[in-house]
Protein backbone atom coordinates (compact mmCIF):
# COMPACT_ATOMS: atom_id res chain seq x y z
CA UNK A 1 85.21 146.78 155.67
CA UNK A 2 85.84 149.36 153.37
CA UNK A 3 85.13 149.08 149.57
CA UNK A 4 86.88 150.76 146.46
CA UNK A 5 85.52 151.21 142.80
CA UNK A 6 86.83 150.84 139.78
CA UNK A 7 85.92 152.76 136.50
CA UNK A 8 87.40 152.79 133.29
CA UNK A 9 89.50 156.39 131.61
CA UNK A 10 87.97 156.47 128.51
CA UNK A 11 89.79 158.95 126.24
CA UNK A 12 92.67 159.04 128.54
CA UNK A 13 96.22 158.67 127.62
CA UNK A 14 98.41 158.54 131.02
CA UNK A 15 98.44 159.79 134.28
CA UNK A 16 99.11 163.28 133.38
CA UNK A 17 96.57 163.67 130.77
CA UNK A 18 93.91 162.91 133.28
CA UNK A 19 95.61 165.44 135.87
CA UNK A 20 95.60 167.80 133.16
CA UNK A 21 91.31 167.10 132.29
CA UNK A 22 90.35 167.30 135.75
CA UNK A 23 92.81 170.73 136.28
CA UNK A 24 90.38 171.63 133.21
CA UNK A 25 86.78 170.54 134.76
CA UNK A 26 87.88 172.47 138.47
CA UNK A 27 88.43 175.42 136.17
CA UNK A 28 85.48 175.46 134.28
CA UNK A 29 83.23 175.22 136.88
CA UNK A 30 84.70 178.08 139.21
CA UNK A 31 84.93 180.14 135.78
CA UNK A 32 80.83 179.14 135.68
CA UNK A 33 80.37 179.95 139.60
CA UNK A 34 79.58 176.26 140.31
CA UNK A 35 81.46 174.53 143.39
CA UNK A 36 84.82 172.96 142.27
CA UNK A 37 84.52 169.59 142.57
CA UNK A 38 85.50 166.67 140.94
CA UNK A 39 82.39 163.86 139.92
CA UNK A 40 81.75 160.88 137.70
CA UNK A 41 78.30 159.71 136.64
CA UNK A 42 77.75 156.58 136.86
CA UNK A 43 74.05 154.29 136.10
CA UNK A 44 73.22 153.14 139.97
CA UNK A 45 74.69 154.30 143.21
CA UNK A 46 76.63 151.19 145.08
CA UNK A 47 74.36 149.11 146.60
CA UNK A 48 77.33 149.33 149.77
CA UNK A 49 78.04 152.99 149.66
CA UNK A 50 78.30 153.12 153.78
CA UNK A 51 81.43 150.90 153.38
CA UNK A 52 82.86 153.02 149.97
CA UNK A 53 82.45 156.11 151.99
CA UNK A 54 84.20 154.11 154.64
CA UNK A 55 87.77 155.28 153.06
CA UNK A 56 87.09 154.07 149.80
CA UNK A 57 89.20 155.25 146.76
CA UNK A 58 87.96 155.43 142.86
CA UNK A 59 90.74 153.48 141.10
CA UNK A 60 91.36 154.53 137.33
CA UNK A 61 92.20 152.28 134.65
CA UNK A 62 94.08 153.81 132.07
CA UNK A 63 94.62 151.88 128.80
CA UNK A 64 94.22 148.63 130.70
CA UNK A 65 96.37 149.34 133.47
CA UNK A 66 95.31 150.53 137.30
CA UNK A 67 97.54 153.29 137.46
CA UNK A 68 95.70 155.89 139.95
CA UNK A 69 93.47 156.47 142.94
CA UNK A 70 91.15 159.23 144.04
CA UNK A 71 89.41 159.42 147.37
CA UNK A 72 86.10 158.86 147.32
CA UNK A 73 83.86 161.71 149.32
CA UNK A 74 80.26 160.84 148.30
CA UNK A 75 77.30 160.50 145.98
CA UNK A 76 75.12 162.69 144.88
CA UNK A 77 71.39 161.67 142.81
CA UNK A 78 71.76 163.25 139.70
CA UNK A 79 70.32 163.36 135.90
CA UNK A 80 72.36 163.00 132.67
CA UNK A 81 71.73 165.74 130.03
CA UNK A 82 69.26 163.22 128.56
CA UNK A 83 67.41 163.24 131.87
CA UNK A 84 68.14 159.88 132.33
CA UNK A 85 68.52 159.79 136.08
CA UNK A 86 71.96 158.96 137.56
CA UNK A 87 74.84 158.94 140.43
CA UNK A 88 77.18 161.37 140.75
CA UNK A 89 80.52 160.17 142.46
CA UNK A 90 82.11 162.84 144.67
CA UNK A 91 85.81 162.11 144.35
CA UNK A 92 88.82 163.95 145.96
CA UNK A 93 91.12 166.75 143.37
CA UNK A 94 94.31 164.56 144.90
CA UNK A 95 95.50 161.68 142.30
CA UNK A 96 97.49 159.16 144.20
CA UNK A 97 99.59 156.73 141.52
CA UNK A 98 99.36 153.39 142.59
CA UNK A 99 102.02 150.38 141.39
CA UNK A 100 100.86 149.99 137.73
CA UNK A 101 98.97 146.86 137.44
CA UNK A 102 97.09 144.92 134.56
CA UNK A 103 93.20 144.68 134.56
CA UNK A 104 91.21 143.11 131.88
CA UNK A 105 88.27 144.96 130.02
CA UNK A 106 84.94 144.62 131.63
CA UNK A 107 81.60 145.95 131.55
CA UNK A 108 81.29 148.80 133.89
């Protein structure tokens, strides 16, 4: 059974400003001779990751509204500038728009 995730765009006006931030991140790391590739850190890596991977998609909620998808391609362990260690979710450069829908704020 295949699971998705959702995660909250913080900072993030519409779809096309959050096009237009990952267009920026792809370029910034070619310009730094890093592989191009879109991630979000996140605390803990999914407890059911063999059923994300399983076709999963990272949904984005965008000023309380589900309004996008990404593919997710996998996880990477990973440390936050703090050294705080983290997850890093490997997520597809395609942004699929999804039928707008209403989600309420939570923790996560």
């Amino acid at each position: 059974m295949t699971v998705h995730l959702i995660k909250l765009c913080v900072g993030i006006e519409n779809v096309e400003h959050l096009a237009e931030v990952q267009r920026t991140r792809l370029e910034a790391a070619k310009a730094r001779g890093e592989k191009p590739q879109l991630r979000h850190l996140t605390r803990n890596t999914p407890r059911r990751k063999d059923e994300v991977l399983d076709g999963g998609s990272l949904y984005w909620v965008i000023k309380g509204v589900i309004q996008a998808r990404q593919r997710i391609l996998g996880f990477e362990p990973t440390q936050r500038e703090t050294g705080a260690p983290a997850c890093a979710i490997i997520y597809d450069a395609n942004l699929v728009r999804t039928e707008p829908r209403g989600f309420r704020a939570f923790q996560g």
